[in-house]
Protein backbone atom coordinates (compact mmCIF):
# COMPACT_ATOMS: atom_id res chain seq x y z
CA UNK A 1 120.29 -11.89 -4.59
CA UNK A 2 119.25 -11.34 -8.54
CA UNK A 3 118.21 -8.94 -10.82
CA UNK A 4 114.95 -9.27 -12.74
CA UNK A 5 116.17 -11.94 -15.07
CA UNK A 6 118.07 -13.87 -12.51
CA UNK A 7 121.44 -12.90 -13.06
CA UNK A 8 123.15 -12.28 -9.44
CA UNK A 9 124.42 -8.73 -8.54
CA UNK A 10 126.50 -7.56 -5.81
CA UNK A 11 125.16 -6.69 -2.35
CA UNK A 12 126.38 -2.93 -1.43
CA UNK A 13 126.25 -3.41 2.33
CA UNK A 14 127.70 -2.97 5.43
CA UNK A 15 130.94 -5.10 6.43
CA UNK A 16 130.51 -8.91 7.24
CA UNK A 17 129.82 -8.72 11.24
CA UNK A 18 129.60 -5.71 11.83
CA UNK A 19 126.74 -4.25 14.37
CA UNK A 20 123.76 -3.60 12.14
CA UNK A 21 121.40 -0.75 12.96
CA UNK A 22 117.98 -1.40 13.88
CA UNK A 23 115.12 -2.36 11.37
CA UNK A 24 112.47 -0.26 11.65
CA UNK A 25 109.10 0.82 10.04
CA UNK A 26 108.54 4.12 8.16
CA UNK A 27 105.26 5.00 10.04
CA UNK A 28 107.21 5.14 13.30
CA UNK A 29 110.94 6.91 12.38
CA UNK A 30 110.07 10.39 14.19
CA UNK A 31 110.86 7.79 17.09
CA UNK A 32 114.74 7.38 15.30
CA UNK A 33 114.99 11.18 15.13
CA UNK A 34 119.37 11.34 14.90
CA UNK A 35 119.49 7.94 15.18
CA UNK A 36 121.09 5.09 12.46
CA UNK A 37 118.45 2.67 11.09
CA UNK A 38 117.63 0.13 8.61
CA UNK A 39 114.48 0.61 6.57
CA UNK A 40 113.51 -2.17 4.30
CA UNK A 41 111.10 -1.91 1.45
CA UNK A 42 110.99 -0.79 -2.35
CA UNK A 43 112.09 2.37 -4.53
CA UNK A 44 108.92 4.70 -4.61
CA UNK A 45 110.01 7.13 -6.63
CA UNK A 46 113.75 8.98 -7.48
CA UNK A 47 114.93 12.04 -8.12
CA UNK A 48 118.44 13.52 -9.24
CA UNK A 49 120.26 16.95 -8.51
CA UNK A 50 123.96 16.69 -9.60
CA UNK A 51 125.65 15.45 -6.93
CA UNK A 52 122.67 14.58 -4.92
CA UNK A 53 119.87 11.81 -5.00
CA UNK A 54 116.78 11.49 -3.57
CA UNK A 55 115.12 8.02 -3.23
CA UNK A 56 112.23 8.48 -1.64
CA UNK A 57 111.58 4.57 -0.23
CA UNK A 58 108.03 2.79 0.76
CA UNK A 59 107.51 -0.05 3.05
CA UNK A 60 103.80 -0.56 3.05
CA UNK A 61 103.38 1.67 6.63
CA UNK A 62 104.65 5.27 4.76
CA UNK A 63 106.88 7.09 2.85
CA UNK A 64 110.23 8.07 3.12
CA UNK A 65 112.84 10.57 1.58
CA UNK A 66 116.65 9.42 1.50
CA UNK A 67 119.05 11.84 0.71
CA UNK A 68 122.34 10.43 -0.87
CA UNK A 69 125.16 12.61 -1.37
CA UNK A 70 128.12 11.68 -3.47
CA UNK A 71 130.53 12.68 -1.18
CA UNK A 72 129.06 11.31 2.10
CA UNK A 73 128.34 7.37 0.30
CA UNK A 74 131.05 4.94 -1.26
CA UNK A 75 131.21 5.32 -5.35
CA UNK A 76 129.46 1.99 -5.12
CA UNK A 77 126.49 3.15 -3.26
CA UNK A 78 126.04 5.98 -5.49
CA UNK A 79 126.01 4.08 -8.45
CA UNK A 80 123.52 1.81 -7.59
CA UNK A 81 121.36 4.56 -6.37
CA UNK A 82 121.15 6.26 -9.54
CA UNK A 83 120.27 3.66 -11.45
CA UNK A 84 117.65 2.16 -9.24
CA UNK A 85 114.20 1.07 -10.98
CA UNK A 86 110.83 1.83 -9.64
CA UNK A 87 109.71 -1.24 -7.12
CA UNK A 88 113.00 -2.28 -7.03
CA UNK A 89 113.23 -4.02 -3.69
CA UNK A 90 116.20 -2.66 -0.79
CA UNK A 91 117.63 -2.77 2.25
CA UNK A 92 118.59 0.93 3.14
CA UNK A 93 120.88 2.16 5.97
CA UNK A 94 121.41 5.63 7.84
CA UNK A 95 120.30 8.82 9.76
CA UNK A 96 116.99 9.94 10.74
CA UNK A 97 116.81 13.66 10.81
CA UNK A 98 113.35 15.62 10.72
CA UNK A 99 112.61 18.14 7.85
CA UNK A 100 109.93 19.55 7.41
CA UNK A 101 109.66 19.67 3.77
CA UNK A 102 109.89 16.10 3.43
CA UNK A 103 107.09 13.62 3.10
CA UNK A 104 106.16 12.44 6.50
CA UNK A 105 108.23 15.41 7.87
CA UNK A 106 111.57 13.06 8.39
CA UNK A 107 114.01 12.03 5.69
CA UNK A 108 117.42 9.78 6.21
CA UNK A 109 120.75 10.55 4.90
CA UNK A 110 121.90 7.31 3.21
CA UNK A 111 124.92 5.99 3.66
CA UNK A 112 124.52 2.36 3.22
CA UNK A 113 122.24 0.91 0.18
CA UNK A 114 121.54 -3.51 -0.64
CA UNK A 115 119.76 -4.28 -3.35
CA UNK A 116 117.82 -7.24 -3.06
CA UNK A 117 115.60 -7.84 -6.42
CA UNK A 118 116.17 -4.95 -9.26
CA UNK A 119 113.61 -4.35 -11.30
CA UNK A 120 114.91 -4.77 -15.10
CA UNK A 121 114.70 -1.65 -17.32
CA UNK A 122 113.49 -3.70 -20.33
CA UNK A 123 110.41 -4.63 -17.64
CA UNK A 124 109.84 -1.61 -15.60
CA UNK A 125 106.86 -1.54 -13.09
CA UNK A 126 103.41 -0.94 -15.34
CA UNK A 127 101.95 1.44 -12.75
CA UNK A 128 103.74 4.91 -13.38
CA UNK A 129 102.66 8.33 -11.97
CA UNK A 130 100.60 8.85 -15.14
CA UNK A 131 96.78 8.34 -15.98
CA UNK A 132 96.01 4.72 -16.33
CA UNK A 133 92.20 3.66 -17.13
CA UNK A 134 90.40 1.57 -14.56
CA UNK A 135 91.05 -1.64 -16.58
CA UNK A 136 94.46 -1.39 -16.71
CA UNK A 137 94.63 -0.75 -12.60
CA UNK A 138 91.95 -3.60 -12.30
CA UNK A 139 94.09 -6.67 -14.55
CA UNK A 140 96.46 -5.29 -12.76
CA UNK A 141 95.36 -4.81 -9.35
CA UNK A 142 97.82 -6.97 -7.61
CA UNK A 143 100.32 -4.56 -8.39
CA UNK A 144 97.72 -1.41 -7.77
CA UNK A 145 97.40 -2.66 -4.05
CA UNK A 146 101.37 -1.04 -4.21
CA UNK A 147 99.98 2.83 -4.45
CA UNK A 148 99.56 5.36 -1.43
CA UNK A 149 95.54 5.07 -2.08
CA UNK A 150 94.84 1.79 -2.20
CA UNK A 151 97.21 1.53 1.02
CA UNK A 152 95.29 4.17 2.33
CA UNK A 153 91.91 2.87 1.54
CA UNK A 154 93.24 -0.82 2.67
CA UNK A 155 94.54 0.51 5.93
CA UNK A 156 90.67 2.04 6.74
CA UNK A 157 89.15 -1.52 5.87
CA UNK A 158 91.44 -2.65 8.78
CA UNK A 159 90.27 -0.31 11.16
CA UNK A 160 86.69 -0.37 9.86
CA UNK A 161 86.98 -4.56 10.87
CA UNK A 162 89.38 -4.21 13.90
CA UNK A 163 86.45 -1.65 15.33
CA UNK A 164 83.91 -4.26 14.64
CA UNK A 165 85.16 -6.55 16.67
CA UNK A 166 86.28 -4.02 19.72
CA UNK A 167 83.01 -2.96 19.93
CA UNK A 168 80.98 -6.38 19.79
CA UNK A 169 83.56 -8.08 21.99
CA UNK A 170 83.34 -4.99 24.26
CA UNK A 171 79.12 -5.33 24.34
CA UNK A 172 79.69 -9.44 25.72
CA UNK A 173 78.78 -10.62 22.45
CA UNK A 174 80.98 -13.83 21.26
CA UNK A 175 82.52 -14.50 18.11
CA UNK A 176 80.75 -18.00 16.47
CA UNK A 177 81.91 -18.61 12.86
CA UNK A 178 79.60 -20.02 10.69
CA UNK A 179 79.96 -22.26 7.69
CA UNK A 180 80.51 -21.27 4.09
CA UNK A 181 79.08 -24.35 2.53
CA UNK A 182 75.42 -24.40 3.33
CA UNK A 183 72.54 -26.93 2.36
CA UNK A 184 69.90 -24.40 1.15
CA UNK A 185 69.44 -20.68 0.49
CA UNK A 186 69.40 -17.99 2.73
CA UNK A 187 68.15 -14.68 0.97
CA UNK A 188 66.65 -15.91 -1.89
CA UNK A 189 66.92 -18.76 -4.48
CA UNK A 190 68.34 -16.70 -7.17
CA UNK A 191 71.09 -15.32 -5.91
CA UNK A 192 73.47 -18.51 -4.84
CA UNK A 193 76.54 -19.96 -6.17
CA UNK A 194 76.16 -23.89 -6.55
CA UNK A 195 78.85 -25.93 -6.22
CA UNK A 196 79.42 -29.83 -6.47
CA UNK A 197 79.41 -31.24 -2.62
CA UNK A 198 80.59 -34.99 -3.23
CA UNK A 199 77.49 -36.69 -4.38
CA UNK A 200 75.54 -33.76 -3.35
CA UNK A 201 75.46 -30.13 -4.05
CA UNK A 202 75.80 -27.07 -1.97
CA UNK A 203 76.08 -23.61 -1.78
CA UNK A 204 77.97 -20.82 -0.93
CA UNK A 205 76.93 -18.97 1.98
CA UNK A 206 74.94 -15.72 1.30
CA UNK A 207 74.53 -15.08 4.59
CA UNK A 208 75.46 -16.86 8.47
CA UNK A 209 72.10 -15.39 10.13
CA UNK A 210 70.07 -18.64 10.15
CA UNK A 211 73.14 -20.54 12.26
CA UNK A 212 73.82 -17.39 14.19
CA UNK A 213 70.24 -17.50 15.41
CA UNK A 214 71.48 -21.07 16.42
CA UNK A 215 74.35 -19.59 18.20
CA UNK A 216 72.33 -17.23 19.59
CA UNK A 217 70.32 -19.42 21.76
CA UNK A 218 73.41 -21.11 23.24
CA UNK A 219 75.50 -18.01 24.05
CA UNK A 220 72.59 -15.09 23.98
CA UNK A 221 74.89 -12.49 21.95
CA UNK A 222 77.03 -13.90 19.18
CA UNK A 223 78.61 -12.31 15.84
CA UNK A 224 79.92 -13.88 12.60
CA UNK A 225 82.53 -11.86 10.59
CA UNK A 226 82.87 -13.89 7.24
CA UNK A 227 82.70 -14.04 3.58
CA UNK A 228 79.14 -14.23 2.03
CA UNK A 229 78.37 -14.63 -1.87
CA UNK A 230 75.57 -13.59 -3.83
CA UNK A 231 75.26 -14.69 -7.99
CA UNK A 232 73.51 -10.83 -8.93
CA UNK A 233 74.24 -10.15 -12.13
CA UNK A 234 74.67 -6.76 -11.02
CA UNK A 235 77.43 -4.13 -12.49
CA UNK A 236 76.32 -1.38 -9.85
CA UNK A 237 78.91 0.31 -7.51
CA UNK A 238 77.97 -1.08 -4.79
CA UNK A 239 77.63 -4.63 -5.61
CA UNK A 240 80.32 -7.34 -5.69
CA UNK A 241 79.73 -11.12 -5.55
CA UNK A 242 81.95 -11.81 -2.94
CA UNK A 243 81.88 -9.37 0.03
CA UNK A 244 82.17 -9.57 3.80
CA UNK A 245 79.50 -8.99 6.44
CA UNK A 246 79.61 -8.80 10.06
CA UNK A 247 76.62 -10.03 11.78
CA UNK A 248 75.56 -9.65 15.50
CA UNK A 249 72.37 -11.67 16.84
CA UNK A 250 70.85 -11.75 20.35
CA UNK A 251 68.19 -13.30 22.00
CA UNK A 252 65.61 -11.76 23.96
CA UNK A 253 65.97 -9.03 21.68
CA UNK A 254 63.17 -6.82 19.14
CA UNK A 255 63.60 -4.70 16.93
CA UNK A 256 64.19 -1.47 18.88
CA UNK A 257 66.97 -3.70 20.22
CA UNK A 258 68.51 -3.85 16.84
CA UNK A 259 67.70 -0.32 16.03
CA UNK A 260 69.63 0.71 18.89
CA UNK A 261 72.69 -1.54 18.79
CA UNK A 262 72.70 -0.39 14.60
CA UNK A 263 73.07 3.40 15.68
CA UNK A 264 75.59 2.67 18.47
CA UNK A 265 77.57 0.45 16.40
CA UNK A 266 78.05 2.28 13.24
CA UNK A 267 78.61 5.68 15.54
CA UNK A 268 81.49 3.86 17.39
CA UNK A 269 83.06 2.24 13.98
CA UNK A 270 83.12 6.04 12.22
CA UNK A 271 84.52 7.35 15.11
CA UNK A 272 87.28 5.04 15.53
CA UNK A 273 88.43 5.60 11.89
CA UNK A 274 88.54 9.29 12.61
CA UNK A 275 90.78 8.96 15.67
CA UNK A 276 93.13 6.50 14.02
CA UNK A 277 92.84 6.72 10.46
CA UNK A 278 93.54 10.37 10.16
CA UNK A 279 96.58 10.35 7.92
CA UNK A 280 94.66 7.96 5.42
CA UNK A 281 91.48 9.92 5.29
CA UNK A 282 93.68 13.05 4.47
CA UNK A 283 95.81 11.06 1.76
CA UNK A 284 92.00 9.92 0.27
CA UNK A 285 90.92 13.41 0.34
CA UNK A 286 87.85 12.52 2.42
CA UNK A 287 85.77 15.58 3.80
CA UNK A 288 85.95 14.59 7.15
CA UNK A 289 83.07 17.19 8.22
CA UNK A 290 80.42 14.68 7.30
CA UNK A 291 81.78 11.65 9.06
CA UNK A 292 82.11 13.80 12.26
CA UNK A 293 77.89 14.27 12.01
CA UNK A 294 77.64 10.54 12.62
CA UNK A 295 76.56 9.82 16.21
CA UNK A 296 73.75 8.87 17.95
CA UNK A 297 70.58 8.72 17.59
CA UNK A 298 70.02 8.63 13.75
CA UNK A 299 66.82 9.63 11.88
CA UNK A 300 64.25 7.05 11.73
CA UNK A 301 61.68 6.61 9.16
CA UNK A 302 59.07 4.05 8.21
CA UNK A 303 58.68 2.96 5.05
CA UNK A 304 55.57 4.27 4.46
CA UNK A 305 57.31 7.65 4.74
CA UNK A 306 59.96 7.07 2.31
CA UNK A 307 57.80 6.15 0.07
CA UNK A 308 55.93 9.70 0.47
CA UNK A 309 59.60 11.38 0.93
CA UNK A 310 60.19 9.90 -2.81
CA UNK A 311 57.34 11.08 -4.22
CA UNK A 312 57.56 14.24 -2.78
CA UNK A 313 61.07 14.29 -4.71
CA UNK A 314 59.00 13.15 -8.08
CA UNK A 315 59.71 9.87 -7.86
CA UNK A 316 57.23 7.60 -9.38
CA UNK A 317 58.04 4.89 -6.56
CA UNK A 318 54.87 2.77 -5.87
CA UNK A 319 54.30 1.16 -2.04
CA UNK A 320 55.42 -2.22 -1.99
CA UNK A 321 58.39 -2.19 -4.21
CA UNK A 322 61.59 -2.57 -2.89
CA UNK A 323 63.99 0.35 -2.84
CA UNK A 324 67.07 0.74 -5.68
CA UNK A 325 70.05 2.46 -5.83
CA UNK A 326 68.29 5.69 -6.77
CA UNK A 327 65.69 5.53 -4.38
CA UNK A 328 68.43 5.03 -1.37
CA UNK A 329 70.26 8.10 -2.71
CA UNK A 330 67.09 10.22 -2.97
CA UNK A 331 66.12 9.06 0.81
CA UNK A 332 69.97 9.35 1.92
CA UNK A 333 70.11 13.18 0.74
CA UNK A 334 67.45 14.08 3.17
CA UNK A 335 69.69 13.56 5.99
CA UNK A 336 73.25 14.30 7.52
CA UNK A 337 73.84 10.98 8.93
CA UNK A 338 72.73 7.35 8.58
CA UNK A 339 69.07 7.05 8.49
CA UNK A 340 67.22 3.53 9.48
CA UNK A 341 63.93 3.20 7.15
CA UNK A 342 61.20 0.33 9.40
CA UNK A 343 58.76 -2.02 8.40
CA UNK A 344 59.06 -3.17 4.98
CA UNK A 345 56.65 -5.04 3.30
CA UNK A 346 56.58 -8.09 4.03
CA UNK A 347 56.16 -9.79 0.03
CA UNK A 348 59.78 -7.89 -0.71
CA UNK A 349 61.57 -9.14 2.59
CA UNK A 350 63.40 -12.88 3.92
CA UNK A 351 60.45 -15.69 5.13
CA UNK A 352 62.37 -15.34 8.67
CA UNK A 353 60.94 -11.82 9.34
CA UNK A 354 58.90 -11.23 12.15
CA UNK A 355 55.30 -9.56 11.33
CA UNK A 356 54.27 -6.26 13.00
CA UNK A 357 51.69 -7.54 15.21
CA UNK A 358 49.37 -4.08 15.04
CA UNK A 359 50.02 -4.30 11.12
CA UNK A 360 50.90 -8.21 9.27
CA UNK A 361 51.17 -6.75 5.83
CA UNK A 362 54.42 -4.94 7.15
CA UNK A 363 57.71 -6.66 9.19
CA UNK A 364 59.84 -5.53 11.80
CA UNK A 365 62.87 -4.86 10.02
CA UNK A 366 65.42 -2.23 9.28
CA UNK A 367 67.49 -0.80 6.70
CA UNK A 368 70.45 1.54 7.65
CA UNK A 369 70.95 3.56 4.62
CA UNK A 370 74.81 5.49 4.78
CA UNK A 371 74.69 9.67 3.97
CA UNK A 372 75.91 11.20 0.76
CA UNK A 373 74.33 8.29 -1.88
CA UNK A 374 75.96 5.42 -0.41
CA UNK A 375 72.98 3.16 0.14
CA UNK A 376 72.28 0.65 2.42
CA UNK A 377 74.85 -0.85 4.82
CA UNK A 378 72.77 -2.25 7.26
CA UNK A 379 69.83 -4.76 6.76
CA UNK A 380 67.84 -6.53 9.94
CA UNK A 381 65.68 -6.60 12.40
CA UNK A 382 63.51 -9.53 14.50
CA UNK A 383 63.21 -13.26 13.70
CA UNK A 384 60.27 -14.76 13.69
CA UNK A 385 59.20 -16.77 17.02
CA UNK A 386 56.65 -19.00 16.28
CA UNK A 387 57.20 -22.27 14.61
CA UNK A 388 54.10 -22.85 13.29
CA UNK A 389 54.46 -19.21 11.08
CA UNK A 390 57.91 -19.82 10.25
CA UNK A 391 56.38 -23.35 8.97
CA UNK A 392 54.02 -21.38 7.18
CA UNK A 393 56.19 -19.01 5.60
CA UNK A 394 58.53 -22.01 4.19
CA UNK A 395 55.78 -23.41 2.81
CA UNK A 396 54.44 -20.09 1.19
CA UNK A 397 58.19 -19.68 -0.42
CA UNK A 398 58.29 -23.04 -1.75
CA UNK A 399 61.46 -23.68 0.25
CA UNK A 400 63.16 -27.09 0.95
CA UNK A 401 61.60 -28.03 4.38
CA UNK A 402 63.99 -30.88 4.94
CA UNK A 403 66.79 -28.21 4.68
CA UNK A 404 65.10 -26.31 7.32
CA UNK A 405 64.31 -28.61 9.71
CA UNK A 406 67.19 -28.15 11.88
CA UNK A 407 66.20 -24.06 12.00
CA UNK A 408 62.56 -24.82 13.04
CA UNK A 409 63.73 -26.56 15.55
CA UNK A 410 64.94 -23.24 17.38
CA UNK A 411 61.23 -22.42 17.40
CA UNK A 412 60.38 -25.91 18.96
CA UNK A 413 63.27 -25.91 22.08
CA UNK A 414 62.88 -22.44 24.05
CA UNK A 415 62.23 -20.24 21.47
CA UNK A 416 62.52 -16.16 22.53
CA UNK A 417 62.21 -13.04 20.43
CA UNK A 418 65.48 -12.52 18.58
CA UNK A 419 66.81 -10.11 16.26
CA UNK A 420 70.09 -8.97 14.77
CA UNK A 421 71.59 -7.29 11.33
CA UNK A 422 74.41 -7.98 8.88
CA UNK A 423 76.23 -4.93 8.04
CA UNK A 424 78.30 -5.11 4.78
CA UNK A 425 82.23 -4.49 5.31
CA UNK A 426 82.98 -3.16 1.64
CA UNK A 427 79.74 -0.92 1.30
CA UNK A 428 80.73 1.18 4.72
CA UNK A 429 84.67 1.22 3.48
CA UNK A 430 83.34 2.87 0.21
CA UNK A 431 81.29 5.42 2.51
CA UNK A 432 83.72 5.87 4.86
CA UNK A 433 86.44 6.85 1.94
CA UNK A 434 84.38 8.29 0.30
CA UNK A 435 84.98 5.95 -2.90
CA UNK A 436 82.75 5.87 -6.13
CA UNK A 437 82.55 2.66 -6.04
CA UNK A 438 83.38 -0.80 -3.78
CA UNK A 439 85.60 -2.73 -6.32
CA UNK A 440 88.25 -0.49 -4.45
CA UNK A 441 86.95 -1.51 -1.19
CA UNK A 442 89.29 -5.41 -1.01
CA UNK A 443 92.10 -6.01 -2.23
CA UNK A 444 91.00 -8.34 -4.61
CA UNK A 445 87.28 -7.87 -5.84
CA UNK A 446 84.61 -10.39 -7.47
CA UNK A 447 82.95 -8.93 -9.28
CA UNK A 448 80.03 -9.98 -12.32
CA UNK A 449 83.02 -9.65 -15.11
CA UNK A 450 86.12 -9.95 -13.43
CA UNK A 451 87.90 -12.88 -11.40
CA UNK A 452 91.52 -11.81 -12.02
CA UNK A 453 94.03 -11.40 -10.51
C-alpha cells in the first residue's frame, strides 16, 4: 500500500491468519447489530474529543460513525486515526452497536484500522463541506459523484431505470437494442452529430423509434433503453446533448394505446421510487406530497386548449407554434400531476406522425408534460400506416429517400397501426428529485460547453 506520493506505509491490521470478520456494506449493518465486521470504504469526515475519535466512514451504500477510543485500540491504531485525510481510502474493523444519535442510527467501535491509499496533506480532497460554485463541482465532477447528494440523486436514476424495465418486461414487451450509428436523421436535420463512417459518414442516433417500429412488427411489443444525441445549442436546464431515453413501441396499437400505457407507466415508475428510494428522497429534501398525487388517469388536454389555457395566463402564444420551456411550465402549473397535451400540429411535429383522420392539419400525438415546471418527459403517439403518405411526407421534408427505404418498407409487408413514446431518463430524474436542473441528473453530463471530466 502507498501514500499519496507513493511512498509505502505500514498496514495497521489484524494478525497474519487470523479469522477476519465479515465484509459488509454500510446500508445493511443494523443486520451486524453486536456483531464484529469489516467495512471498507473512505474517511467521510473526522472528528476529535480528547481521548476519543470519531471517523465517520462512507462506502458508496451509507454512512457510518466509528468510535475509537484510546484505551480500547493499539497506540498504532490511534495514531493513524487522528491523522487520517478526507477520502483517504480504509479497511476498518469492529462492533456494530445501534445508537440512535448516530447517522444511520448504528455506529462501530473500532478496534482495528488499514490504511490503504492516504490522501497527502499537501493535496487534500478539493470538495470540502464549504460553498463551492457550480463550476468548480462541474470540472470537478468526478470527484462530486463522492457526496451524499449526488449518491442520492444517482441511486434514484437507478431505480427510475431498474422500474423501467420491471414494468415493460412485466407488460410482455421485449427488450431490442437499436444502433447508435444511423444512416440519416431521425427528429430533424439540425440537430445530429456527424461523424466520419469509413468512406462514409454517419450519425449519432437521436432517437431508436424508426428501428423499433422495425422490431415492432417482428415481436409486437418491444423497448429500446439507450443513449440518444441531439447537437441543440441549447444552455436550458433541461437540455443536455447526450441523454438517455427509453422507448416502448407496439403494433396494433393508436394513440389512446399510448396515452394509456404513458399514464400507467410513469404512475408505476414514481411509485416505485417512493417505496424504495425513501432514504434518498429525504437526504434530497424532496416534498414527497407531490409525487404521491401521481397515479392514474392524468389530465388530458388538446392542444388547442393549451393554447387557450396560455392565453388565458397572458401569454401571447399563437396556434401552431411549438411549446417552450415557459409555455410547459405555465401549462404544468395548472395541474397536480402529469398532464398529456394531443394533437399537435402537424408543420411543428416528426414526418412519421399519423394525421387525425376527422382533422389532417393536426396529428395523433402526445406530450406528457411532468408537474411543478419540469416540462416534457414524454413525447409520442401513432406512426403513420400508409406507405404512400409516409412517401409523401419524405418527400415534403426533403429527406434522403434512399436512407428510408428500408422504413417504407414496414408500410409495404403487413403494415398495422402502431404507436409508442420515448420518455427521457434525465428529464424525469430531475422531476423526480426535484433538481433545478438535469446536468445533475448522470454522472457525467454533455452538455453545449462542457465535455470534461
Amino acid at each position: 500500500m502507498t501514500e499519496g506520493n507513493g511512498a509505502a506505509i505500514p498496514a495497521v491490521g489484524p494478525e497474519e491468519g487470523k479469522d477476519l470478520p465479515p465484509v459488509v456494506s454500510i446500508e445493511n449493518i443494523s443486520r451486524f447489530e453486536g456483531q464484529e465486521v469489516t467495512v471498507q470504504g473512505w474517511l467521510y469526515n473526522l472528528r476529535q474529543s480528547g481521548k476519543l475519535l470519531f471517523p465517520i466512514f462512507r462506502d458508496g451504500t451509507g454512512l457510518l460513525q466509528g468510535i475509537v477510543a484510546k484505551k480500547a485500540v493499539s497506540p498504532e491504531v490511534f495514531a493513524l486515526t487522528r491523522e487520517l485525510t478526507q477520502e483517504s481510502s480504509l479497511i476498518v474493523r469492529g462492533t456494530v452497536r445501534a445508537d440512535s444519535r448516530a447517522v444511520g442510527g448504528y455506529e462501530m467501535d473500532v478496534t482495528q484500522l488499514e490504511l490503504v491509499q492516504g490522501v497527502p496533506v499537501e493535496e487534500p480532497f478539493p470538495i470540502t463541506p464549504k460553498e463551492h460554485g457550480v463550476e468548480f463541482l462541474m470540472h470537478h465532477r468526478h470527484l462530486w459523484l463522492r457526496s451524499q447528494r449526488q449518491n442520492a440523486i444517482l441511486r434514484i436514476r437507478h431505480e427510475i431505470s431498474k422500474a423501467c424495465r420491471d414494468y415493460l418486461d412485466g407488460e410482455g414487451f421485449i427488450l431490442v437494442d437499436t444502433p447508435i450509428l444511423t444512416p440519416a436523421a431521425c427528429e430533424g436535420t439540425t440537430t445530429l452529430f456527424e461523424t466520419q463512417y469509413f468512406d462514409d459518414k454517419a450519425f449519432l442516433t437521436q432517437s431508436g423509434q424508426l428501428y423499433s417500429e422495425a422490431t415492432a412488427a417482428a415481436f409486437g411489443k418491444v423497448y429500446c433503453f439507450g443513449p440518444t444525441f441531439r447537437a441543440e445549442k441549447s444552455k436550458t436546464r433541461r437540455h443536455l446533448t447526450e441523454f438517455w431515453m427509453v422507448e416502448p413501441e407496439m403494433a396494433f396499437a393508436t394513440l389512446e394505446d399510448a396515452m394509456k400505457l404513458a399514464e400507467r407507466f410513469v404512475t408505476f415508475v414514481v411509485q416505485r421510487v417512493l417505496a424504495n428510494r425513501k432514504r434518498e428522497l429525504e437526504t434530497l429534501g424532496r416534498d414527497v406530497s407531490r409525487l404521491e398525487q401521481v397515479e392514474v388517469p392524468f389530465p388530458r388536454i388538446s392542444y388547442d386548449e393549451a393554447v387557450e389555457i396560455l392565453r388565458r395566463k397572458g401569454s401571447d402564444f399563437e396556434w401552431g407554434g411549438d411549446f417552450g420551456g415557459t409555455d410547459e411550465t405555465l401549462l404544468s402549473e395548472e395541474f397536480p400531476k402529469p398532464v398529456m397535451v394531443h394533437r399537435f400540429p402537424a408543420a411543428i411535429k416528426a414526418f412519421y406522425m399519423e394525421p387525425d383522420a376527422s382533422r389532417p392539419e393536426v396529428v395523433l400525438g402526445v406530450d406528457v408534460l411532468a408537474p411543478e415546471g419540469y416540462g416534457e418527459i414524454i413525447g409520442g403517439g401513432q406512426r403513420i400506416a400508409d406507405r404512400n403518405l409516409l412517401h409523401r411526407r419524405i418527400q415534403e421534408q426533403n429527406l434522403p429517400e434512399a436512407s428510408f427505404d428500408w422504413y417504407e418498407d414496414l408500410r409495404k409487408y403487413g403494415s398495422v397501426p402502431h404507436a409508442g413514446f420515448g420518455m427521457g431518463i434525465e428529464r424525469v430524474v430531475a422531476w423526480i428529485c426535484g433538481l433545478e436542473h438535469v446536468r445533475e441528473t448522470i454522472a457525467f453530463p454533455r452538455m453545449l460547453h462542457r465535455m470534461r471530466p
